[in-house]
C-alpha atoms as a PDB file:
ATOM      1  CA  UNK A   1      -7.808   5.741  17.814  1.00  0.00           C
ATOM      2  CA  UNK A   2      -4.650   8.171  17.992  1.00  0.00           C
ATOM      3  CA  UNK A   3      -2.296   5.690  19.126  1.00  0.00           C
ATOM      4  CA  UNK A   4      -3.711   2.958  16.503  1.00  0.00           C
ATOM      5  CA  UNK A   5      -3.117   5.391  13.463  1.00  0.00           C
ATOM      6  CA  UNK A   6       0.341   6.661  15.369  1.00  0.00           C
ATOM      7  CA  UNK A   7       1.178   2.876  15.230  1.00  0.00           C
ATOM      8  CA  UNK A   8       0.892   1.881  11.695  1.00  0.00           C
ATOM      9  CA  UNK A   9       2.524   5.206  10.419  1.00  0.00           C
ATOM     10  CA  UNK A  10       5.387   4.105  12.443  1.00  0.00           C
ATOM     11  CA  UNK A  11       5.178   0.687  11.571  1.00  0.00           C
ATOM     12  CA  UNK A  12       5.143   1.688   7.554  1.00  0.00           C
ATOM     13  CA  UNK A  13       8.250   4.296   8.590  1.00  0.00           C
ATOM     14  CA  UNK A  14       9.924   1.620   9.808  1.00  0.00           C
ATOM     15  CA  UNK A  15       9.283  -0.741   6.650  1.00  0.00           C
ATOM     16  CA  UNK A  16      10.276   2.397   4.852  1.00  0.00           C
ATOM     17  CA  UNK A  17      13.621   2.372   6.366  1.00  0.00           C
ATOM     18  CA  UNK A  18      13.904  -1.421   6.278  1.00  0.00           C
ATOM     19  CA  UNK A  19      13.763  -1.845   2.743  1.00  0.00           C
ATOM     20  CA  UNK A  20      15.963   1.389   2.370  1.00  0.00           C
ATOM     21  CA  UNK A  21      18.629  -0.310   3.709  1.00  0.00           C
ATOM     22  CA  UNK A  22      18.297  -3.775   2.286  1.00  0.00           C
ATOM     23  CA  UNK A  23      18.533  -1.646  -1.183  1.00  0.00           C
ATOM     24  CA  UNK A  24      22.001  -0.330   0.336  1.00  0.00           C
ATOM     25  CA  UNK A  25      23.060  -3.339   1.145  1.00  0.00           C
ATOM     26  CA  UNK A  26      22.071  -4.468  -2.567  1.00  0.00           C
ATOM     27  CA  UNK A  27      19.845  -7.226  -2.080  1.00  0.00           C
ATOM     28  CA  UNK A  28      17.260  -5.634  -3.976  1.00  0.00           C
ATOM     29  CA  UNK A  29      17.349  -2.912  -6.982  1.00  0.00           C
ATOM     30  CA  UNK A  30      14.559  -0.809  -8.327  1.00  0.00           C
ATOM     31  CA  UNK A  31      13.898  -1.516 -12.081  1.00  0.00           C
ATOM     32  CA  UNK A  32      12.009   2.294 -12.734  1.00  0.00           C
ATOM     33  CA  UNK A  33      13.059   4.692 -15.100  1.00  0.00           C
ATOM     34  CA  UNK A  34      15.767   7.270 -14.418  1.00  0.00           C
ATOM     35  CA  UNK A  35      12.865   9.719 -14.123  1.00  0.00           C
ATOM     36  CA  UNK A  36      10.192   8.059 -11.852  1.00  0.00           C
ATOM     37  CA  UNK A  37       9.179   9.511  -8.433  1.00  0.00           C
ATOM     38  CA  UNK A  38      10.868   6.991  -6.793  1.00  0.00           C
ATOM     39  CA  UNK A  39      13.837   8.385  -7.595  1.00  0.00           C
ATOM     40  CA  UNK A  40      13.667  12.064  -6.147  1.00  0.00           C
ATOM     41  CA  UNK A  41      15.476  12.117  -3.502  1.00  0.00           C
ATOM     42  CA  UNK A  42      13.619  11.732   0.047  1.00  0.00           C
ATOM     43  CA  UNK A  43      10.663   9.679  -1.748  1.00  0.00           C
ATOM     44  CA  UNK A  44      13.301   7.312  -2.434  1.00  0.00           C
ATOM     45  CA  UNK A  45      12.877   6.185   0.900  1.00  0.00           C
ATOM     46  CA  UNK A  46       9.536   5.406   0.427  1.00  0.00           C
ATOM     47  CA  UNK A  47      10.392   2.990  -3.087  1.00  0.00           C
ATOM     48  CA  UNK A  48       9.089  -0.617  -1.041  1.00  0.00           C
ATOM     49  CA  UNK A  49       6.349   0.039   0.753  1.00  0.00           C
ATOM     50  CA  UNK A  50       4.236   2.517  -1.856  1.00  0.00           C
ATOM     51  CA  UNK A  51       4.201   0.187  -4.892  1.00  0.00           C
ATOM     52  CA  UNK A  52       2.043   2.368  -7.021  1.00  0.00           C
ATOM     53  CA  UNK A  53       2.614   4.532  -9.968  1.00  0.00           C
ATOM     54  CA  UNK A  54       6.197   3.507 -10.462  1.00  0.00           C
ATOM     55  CA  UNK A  55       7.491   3.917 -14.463  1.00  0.00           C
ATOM     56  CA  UNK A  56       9.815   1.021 -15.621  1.00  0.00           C
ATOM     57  CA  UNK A  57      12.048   1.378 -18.164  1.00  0.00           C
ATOM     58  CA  UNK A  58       9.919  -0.154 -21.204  1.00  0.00           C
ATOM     59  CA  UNK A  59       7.209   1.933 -20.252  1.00  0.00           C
ATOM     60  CA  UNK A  60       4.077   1.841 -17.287  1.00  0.00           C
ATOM     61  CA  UNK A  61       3.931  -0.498 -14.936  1.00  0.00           C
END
């Protein structure tokens, strides 16, 4: 059970990290508001594979 939960953390690190560097390379851009968590840095990392409580710039998402 160890090694399955070990697995998927590293597997969402990994996405994490992916999609961290896609963003560098600009393929994609985050849309949020100057002030969402996204933003801070080391939970920017985290921006593509935790979709939830992001603020865009008109408002909520």
């Amino acid at each position: 059970m160890r090694r399955v939960l070990l697995g998927a953390a590293a597997v969402y690190l990994l996405f994490a990290v992916i999609g961290r560097f896609v963003e560098a390379m600009g393929a994609v851009t985050c849309d949020c508001a100057p002030d969402c968590w996204c933003n801070k840095p080391g939970l920017s990392t985290l921006r593509w594979v935790f979709p939830a409580g992001h603020r865009t710039r008109a408002g909520s998402a």
